[in-house]
N, C-alpha and C. Protein backbone atom coordinates (compact mmCIF):
# COMPACT_ATOMS: atom_id res chain seq x y z
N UNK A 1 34.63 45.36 44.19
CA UNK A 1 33.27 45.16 43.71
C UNK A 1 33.32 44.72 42.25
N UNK A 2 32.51 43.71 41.94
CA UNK A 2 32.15 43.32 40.49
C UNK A 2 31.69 44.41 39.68
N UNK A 3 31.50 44.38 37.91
CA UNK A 3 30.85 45.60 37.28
C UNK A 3 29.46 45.40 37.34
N UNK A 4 28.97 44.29 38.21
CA UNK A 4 27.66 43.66 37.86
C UNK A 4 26.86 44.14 39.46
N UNK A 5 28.17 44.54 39.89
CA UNK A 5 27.77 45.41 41.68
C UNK A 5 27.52 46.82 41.17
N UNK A 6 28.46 47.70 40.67
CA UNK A 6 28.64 48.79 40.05
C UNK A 6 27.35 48.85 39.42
N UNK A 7 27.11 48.25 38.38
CA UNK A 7 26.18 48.21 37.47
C UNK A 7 24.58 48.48 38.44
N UNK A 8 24.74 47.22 39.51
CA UNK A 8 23.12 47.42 40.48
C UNK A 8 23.26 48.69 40.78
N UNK A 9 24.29 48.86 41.72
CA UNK A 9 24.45 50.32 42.42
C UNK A 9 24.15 51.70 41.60
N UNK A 10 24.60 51.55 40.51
CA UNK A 10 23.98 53.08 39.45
C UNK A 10 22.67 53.04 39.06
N UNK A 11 22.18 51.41 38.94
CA UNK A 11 20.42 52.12 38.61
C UNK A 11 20.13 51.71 40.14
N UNK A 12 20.04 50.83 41.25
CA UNK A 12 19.59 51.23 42.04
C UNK A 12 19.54 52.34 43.16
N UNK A 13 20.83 53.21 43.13
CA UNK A 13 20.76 53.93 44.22
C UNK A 13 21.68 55.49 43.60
N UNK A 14 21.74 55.37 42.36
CA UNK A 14 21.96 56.32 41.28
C UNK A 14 23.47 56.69 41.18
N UNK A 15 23.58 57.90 40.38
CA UNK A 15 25.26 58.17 39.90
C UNK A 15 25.84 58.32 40.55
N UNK A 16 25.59 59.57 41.93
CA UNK A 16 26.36 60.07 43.11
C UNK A 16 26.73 58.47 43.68
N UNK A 17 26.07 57.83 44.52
CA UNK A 17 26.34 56.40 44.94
C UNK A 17 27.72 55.91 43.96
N UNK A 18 27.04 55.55 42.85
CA UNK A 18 27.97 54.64 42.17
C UNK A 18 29.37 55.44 41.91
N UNK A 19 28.91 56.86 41.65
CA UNK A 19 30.77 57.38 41.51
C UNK A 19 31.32 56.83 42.60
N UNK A 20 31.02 57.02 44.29
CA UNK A 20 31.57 57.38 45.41
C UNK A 20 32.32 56.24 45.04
N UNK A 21 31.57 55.04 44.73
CA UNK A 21 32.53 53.68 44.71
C UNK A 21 33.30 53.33 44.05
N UNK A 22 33.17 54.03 42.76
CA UNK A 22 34.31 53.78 41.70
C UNK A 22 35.56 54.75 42.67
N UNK A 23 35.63 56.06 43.16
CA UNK A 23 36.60 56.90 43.70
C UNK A 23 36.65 56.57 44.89
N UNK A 24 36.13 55.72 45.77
CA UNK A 24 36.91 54.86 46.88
C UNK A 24 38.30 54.77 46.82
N UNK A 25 39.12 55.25 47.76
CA UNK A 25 40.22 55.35 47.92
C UNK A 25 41.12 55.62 47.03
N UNK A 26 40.51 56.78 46.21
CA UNK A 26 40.94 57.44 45.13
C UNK A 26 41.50 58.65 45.25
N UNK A 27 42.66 59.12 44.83
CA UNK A 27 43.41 60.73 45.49
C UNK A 27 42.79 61.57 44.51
N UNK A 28 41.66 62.10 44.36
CA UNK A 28 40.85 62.49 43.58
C UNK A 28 41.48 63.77 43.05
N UNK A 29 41.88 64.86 44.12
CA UNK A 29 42.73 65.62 44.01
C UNK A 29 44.27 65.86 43.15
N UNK A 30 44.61 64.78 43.61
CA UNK A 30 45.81 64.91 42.68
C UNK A 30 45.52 63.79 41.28
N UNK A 31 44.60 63.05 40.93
CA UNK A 31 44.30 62.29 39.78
C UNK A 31 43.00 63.37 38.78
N UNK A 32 42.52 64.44 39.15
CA UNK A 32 41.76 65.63 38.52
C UNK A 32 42.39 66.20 37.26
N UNK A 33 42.41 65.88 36.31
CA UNK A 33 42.65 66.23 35.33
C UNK A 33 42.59 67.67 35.31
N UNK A 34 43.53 68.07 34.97
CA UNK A 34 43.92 69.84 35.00
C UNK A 34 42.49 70.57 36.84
N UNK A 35 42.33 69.86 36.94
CA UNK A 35 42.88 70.14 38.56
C UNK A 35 40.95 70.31 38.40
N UNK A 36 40.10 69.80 37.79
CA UNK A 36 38.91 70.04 37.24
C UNK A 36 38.54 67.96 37.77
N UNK A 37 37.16 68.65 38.75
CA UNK A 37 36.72 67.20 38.71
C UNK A 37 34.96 67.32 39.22
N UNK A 38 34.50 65.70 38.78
CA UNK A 38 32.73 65.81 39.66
C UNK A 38 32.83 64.72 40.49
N UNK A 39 32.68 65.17 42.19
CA UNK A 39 32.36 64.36 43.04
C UNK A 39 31.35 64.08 43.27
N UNK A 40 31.02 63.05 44.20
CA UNK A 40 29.89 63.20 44.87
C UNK A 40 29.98 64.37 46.08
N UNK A 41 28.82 65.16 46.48
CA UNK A 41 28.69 66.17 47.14
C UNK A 41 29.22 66.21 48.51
N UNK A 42 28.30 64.37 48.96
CA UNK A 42 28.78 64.70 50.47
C UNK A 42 30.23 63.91 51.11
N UNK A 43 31.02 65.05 51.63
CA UNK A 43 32.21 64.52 52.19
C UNK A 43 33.23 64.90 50.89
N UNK A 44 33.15 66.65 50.79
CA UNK A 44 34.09 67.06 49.40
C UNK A 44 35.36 67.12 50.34
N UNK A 45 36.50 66.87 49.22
CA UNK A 45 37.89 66.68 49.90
C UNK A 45 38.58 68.26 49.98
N UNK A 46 39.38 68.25 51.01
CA UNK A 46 39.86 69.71 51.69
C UNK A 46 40.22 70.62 50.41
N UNK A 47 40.42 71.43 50.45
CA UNK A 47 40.98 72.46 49.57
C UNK A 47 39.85 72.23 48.02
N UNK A 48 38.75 71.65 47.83
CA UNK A 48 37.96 71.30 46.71
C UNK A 48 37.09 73.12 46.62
N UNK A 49 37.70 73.78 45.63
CA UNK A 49 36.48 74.50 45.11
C UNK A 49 35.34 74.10 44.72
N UNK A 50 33.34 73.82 44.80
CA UNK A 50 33.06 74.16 44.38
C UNK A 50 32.36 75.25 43.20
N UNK A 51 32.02 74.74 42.04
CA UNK A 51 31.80 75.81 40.89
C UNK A 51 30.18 75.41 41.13
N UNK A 52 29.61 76.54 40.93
CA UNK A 52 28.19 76.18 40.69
C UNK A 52 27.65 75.69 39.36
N UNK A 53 26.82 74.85 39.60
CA UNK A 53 26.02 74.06 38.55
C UNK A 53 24.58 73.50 38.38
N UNK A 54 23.87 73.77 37.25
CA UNK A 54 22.57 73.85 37.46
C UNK A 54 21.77 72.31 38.13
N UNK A 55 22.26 71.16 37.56
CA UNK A 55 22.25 69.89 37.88
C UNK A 55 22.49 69.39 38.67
N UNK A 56 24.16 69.55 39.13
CA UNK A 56 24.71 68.50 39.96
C UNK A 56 24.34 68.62 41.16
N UNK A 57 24.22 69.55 42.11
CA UNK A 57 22.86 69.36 43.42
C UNK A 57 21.93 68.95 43.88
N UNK A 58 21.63 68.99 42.70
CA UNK A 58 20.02 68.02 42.67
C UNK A 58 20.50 66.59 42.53
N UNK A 59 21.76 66.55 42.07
CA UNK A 59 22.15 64.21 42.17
C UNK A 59 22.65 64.55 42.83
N UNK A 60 23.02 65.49 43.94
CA UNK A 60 24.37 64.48 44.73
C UNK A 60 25.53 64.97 44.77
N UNK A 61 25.59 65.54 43.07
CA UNK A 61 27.33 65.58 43.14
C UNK A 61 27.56 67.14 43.18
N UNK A 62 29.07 67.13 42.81
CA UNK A 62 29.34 68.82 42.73
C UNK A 62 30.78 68.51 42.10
N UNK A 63 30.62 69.99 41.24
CA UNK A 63 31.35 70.10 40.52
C UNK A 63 33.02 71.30 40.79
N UNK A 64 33.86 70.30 41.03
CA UNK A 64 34.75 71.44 41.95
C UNK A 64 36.21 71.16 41.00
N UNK A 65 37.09 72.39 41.47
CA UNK A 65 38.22 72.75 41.66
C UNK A 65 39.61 72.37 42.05
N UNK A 66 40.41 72.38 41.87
CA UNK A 66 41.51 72.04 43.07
C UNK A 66 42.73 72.96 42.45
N UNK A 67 43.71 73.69 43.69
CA UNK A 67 44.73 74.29 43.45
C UNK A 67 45.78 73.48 42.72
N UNK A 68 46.47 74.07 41.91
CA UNK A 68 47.89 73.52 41.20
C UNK A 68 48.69 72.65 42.33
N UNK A 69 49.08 71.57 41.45
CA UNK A 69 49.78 70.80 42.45
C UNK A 69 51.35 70.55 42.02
N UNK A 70 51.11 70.99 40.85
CA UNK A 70 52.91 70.75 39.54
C UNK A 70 53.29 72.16 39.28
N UNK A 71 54.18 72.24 39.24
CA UNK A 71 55.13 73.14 38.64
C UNK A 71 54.48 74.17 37.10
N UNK A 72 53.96 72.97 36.45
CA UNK A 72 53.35 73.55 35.43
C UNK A 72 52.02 74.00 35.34
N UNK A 73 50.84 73.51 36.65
CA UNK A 73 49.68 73.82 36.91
C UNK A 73 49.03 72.38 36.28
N UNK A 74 49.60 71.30 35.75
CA UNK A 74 48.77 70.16 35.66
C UNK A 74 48.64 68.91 36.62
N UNK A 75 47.07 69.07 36.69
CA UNK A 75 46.72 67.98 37.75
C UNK A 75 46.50 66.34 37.31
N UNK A 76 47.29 65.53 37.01
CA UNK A 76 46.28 64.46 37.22
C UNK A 76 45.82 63.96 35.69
N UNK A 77 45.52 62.53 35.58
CA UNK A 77 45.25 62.11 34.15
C UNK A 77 43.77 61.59 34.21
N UNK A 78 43.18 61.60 35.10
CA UNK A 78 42.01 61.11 35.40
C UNK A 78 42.18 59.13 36.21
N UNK A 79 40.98 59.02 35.69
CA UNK A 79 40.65 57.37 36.43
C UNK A 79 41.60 56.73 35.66
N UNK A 80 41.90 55.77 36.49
CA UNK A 80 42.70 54.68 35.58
C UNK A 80 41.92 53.71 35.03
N UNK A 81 43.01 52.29 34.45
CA UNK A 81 41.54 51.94 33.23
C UNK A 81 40.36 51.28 34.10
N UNK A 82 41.14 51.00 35.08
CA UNK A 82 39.98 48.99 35.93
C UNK A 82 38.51 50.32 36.52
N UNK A 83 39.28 51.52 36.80
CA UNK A 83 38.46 52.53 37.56
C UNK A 83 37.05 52.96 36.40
N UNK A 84 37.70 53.24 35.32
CA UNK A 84 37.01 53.79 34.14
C UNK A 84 35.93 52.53 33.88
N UNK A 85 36.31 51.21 33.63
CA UNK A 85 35.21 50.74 33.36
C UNK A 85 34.56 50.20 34.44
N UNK A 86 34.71 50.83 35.87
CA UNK A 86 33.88 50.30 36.83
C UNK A 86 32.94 51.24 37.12
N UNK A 87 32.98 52.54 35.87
CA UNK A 87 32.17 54.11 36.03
C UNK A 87 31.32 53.15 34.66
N UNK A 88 31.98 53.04 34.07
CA UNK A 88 31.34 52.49 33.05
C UNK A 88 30.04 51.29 33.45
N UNK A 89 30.36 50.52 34.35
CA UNK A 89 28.92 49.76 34.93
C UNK A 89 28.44 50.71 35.30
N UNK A 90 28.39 51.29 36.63
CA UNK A 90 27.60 52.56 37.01
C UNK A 90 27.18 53.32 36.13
N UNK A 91 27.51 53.81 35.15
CA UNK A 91 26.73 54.68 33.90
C UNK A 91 25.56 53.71 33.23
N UNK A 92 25.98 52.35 33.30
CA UNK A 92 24.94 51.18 32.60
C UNK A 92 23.63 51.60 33.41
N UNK A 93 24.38 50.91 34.59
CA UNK A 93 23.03 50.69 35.80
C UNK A 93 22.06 52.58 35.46
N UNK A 94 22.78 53.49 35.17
CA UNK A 94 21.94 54.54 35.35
C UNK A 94 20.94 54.82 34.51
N UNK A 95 21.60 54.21 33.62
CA UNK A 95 20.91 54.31 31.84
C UNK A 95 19.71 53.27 32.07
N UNK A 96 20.20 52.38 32.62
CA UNK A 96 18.66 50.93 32.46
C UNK A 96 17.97 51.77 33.33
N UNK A 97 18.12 52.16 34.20
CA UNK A 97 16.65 52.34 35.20
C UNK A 97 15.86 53.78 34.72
N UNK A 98 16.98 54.61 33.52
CA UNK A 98 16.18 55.45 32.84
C UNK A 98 15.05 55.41 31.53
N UNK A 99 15.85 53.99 31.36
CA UNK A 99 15.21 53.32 30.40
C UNK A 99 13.98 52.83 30.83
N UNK A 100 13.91 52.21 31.27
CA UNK A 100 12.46 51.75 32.35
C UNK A 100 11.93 52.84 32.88
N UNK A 101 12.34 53.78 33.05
CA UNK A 101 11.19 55.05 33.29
C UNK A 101 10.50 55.59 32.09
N UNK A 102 11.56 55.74 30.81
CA UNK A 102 10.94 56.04 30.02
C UNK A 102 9.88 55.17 29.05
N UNK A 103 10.41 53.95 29.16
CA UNK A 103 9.44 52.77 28.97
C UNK A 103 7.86 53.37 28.87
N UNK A 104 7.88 53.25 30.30
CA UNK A 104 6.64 53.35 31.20
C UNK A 104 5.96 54.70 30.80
N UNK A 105 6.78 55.66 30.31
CA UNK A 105 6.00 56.99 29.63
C UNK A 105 6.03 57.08 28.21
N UNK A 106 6.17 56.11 27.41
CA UNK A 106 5.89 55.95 26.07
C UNK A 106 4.49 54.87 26.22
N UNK A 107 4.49 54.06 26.96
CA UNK A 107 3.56 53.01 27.23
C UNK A 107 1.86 53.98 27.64
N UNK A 108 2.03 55.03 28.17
CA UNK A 108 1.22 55.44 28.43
C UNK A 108 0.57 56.78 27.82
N UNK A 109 1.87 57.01 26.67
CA UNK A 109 0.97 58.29 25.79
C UNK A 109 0.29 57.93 24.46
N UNK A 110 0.09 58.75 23.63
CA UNK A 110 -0.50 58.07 22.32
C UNK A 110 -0.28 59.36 20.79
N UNK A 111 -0.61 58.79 20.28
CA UNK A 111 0.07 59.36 18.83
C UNK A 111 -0.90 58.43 17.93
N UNK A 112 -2.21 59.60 17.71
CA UNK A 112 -2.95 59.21 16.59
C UNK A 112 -3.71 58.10 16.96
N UNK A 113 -4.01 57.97 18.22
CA UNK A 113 -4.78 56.68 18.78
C UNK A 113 -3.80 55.48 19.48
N UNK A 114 -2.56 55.72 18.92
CA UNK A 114 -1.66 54.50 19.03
C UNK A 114 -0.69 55.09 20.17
N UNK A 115 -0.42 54.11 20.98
CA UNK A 115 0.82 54.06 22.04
C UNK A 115 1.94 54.48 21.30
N UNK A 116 2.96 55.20 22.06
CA UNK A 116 3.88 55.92 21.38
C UNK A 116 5.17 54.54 21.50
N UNK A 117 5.19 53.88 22.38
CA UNK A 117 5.66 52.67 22.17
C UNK A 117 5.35 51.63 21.25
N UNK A 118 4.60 51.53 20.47
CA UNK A 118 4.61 50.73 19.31
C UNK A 118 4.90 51.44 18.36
N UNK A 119 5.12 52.77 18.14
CA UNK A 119 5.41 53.87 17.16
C UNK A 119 7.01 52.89 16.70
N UNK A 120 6.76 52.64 14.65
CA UNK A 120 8.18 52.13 14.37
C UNK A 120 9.61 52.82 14.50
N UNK A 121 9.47 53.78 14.91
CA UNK A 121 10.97 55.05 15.01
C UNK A 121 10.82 54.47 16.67
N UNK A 122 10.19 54.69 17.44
CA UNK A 122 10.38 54.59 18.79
C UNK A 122 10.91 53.08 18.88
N UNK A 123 10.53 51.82 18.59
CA UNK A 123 10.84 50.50 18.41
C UNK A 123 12.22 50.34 18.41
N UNK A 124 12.28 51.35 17.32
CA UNK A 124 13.80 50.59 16.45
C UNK A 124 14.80 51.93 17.54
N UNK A 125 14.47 52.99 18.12
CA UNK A 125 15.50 53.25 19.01
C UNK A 125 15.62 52.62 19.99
N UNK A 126 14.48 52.18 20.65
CA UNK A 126 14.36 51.53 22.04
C UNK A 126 15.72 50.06 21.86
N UNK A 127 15.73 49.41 20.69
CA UNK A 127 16.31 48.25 20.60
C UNK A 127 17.68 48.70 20.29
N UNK A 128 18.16 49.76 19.52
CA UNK A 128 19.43 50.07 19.71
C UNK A 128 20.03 50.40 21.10
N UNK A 129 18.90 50.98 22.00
CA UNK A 129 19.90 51.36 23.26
C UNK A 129 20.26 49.73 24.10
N UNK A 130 19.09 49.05 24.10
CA UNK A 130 19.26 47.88 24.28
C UNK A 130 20.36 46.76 24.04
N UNK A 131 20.84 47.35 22.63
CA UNK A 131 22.05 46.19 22.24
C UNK A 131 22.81 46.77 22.54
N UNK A 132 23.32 48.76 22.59
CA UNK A 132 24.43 49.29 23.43
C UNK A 132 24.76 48.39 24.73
N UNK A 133 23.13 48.55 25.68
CA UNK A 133 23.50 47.99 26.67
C UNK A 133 24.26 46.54 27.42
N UNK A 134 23.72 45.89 26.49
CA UNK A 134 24.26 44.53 26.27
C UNK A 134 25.65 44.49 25.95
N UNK A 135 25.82 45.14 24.99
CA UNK A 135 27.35 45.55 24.35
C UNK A 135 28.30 45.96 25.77
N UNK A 136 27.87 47.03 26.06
CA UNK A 136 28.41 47.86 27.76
C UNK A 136 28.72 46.77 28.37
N UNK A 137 27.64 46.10 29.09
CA UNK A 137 28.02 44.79 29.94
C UNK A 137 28.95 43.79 29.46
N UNK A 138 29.06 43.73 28.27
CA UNK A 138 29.43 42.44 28.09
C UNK A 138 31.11 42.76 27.90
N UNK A 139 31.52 44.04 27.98
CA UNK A 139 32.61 44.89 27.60
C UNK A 139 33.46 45.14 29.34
N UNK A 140 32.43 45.22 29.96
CA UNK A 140 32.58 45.84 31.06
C UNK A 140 33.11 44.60 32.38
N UNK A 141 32.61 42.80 31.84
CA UNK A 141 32.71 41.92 32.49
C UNK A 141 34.59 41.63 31.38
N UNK A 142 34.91 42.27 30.72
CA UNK A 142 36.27 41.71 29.97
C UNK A 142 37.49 42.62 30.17
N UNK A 143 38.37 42.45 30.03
CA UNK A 143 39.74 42.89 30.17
C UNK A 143 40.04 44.11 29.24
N UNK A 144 38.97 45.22 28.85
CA UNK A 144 39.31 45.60 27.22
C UNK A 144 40.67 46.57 27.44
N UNK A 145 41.20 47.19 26.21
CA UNK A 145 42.06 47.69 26.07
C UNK A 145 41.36 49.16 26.34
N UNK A 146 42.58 49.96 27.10
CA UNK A 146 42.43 51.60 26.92
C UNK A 146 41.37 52.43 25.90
N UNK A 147 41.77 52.30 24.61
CA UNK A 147 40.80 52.53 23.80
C UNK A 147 39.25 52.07 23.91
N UNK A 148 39.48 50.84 24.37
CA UNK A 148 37.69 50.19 24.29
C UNK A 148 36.95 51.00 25.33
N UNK A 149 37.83 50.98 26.27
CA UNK A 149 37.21 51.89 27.70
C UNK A 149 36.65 53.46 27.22
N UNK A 150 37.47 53.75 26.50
CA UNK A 150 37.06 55.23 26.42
C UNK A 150 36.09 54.97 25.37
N UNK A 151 36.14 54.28 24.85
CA UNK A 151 34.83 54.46 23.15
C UNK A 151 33.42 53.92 23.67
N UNK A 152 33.84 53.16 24.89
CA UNK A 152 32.31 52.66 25.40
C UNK A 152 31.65 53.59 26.04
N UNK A 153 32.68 54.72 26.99
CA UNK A 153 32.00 55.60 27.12
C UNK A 153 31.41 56.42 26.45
N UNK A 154 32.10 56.72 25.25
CA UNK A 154 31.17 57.25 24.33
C UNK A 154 30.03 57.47 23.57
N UNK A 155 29.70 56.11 23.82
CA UNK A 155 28.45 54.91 23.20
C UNK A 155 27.35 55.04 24.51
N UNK A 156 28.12 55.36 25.46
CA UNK A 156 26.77 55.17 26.83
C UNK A 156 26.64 56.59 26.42
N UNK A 157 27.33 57.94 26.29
CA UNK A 157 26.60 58.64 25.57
C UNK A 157 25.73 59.12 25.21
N UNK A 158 26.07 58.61 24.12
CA UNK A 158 25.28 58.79 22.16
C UNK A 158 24.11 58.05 23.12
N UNK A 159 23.96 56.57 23.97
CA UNK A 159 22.78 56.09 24.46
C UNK A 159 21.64 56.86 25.18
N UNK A 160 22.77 57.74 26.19
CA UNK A 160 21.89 58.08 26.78
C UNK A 160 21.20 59.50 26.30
N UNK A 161 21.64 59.72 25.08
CA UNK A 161 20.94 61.15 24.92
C UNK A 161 19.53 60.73 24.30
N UNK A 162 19.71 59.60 23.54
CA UNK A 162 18.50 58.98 22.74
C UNK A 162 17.16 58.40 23.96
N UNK A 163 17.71 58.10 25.06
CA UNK A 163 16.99 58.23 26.22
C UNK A 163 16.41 59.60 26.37
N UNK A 164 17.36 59.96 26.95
CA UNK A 164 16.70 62.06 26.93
C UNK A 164 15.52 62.17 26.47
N UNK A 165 15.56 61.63 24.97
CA UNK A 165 14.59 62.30 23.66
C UNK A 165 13.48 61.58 24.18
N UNK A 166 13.28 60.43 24.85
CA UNK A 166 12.18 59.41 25.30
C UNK A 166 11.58 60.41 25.56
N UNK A 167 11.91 61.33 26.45
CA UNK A 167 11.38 61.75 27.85
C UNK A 167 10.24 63.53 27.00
N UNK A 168 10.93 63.97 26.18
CA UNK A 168 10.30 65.03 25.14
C UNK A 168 10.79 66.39 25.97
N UNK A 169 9.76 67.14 26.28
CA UNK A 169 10.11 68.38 27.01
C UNK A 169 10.09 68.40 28.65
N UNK A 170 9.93 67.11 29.14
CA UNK A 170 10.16 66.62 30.36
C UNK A 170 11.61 66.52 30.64
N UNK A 171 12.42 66.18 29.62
CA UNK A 171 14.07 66.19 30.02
C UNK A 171 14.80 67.41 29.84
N UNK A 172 13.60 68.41 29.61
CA UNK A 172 14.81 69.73 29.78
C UNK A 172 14.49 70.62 31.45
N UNK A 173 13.89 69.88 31.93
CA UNK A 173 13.25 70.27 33.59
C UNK A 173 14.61 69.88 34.54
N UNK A 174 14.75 71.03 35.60
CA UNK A 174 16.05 70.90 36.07
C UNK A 174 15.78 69.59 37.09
N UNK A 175 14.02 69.58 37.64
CA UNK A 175 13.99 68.63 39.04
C UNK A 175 13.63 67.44 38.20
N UNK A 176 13.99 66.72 36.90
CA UNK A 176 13.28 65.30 36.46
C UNK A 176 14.25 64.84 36.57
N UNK A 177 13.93 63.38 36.89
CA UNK A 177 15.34 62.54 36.71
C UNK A 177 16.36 62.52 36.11
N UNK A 178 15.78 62.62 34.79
CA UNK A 178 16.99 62.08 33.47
C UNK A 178 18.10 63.28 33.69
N UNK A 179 18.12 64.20 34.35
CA UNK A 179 19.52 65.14 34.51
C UNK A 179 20.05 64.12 34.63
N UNK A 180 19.90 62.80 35.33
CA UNK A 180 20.71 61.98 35.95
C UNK A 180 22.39 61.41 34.81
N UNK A 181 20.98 61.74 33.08
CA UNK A 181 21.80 61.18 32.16
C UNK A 181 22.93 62.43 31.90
N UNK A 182 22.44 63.94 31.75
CA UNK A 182 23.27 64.56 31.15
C UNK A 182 24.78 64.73 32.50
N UNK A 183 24.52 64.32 33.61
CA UNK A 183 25.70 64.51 34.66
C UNK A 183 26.41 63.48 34.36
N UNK A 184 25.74 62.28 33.86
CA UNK A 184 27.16 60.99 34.03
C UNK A 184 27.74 61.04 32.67
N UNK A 185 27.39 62.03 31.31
CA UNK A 185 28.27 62.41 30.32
C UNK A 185 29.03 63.06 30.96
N UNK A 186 28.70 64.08 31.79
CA UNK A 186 29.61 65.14 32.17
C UNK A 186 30.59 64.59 33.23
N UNK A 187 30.53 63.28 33.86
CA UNK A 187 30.97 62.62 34.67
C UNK A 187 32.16 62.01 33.76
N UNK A 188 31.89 61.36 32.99
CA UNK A 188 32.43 60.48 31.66
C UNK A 188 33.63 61.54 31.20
N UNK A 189 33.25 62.70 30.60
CA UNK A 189 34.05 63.60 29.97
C UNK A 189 34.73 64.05 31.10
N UNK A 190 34.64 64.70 31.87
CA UNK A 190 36.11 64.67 32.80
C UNK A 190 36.81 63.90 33.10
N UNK A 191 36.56 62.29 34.07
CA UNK A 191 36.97 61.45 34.67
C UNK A 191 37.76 60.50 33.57
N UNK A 192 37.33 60.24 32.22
CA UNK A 192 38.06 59.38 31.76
C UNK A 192 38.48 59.74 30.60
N UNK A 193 40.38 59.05 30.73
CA UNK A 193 41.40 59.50 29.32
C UNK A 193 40.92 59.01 27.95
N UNK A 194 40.87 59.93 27.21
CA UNK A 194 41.02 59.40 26.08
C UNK A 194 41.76 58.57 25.40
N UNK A 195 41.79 58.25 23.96
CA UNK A 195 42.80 57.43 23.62
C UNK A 195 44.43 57.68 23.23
N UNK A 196 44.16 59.15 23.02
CA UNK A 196 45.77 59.93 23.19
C UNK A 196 46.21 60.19 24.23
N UNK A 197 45.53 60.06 24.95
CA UNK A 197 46.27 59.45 26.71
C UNK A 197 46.38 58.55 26.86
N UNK A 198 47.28 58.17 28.25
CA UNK A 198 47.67 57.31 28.67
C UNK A 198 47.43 57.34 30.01
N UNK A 199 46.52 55.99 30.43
CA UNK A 199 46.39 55.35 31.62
C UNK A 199 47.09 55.38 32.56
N UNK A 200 46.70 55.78 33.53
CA UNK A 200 47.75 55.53 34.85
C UNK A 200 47.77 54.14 34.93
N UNK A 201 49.09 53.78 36.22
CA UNK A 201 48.95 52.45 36.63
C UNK A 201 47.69 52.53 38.36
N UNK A 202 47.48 51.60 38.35
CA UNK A 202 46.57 51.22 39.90
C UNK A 202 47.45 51.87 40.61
């Protein structure tokens, strides 16, 4: 799949979806970083502890376990890189279609008579997540290095929390969408190496 498939698939049919496809024929189990991973829910692989979690049920996914598989009790380095930035479209796609929700609820409140969308603080965030996004894609269609992979995730992030804030005291509700954003950080921070790691091969 293209990152521009990835990318539809996370805002159209959300994170659970788009992980499943990035971990397509993925030994999830033995690539789990210290033996700690987030699937999607349905069709968890044999021996997978679930841990309970306030979020991940409500998308889809679940957050599980796996027994020692090394000598030393370490599992696994996570996604490799082509994998990481194909989570990385899927985190895009999740972020735009949160973006457009929140759009649509700044468009419709007001602050002092005025739409909270013409508000100049709201403007000038709305256009930073915007050039992230652009940035993401345009990162995500190129060859980048190890490092770029992991720092973009970082940046979808820092993006998507500034989304969050769109949303006010609506994004701390366990049944609103935008959990959608705080699971694919939490997706991000397990699944992909940092830059003092090292990449598996395919």
């Amino acid at each position: 799949m293209t990152p521009d498939g990835f990318r539809a698939l996370g805002r159209t049919y959300g994170l659970a979806a788009g992980l499943a496809a990035v971990l397509d024929g993925f030994d999830t189990a033995v690539a789990a970083p210290q033996g700690v991973a987030v699937l999607p829910a349905a069709g968890l692989p044999h021996g997978a502890c679930v841990v309970p979690h306030p979020f991940a049920a409500r998308e889809g996914l679940a957050v599980v376990r796996f027994p020692p598989q090394s000598p030393n009790g370490r599992i696994g380095w996570g996604l490799t890189k082509a994998r990481a930035v194909a989570l990385a479209a899927v985190r895009l796609g999740v972020l735009e279609g949160l973006l457009d929700t929140a759009i649509t609820r700044l468009a419709g409140r007001t602050f002092g008579g005025v739409p909270l969308i013409e508000k100049q603080l709201v403007v000038g965030a709305i256009a930073d997540v915007l050039t992230e996004l652009e940035l993401s894609a345009a990162q995500c269609a190129e060859d980048a290095p190890a490092e770029t992979a992991a720092a973009q995730h970082e940046r979808l992030t820092e993006a998507g929390w500034t989304v969050t804030r769109f949303f006010g005291a609506e994004g701390y509700l366990a049944d609103h969408p935008v959990r959608g954003l705080y699971l694919s950080a939490l997706v991000a921070d397990v699944w992909v190496p940092r830059p003092m790691d090292t990449y598996p091969g395919e």
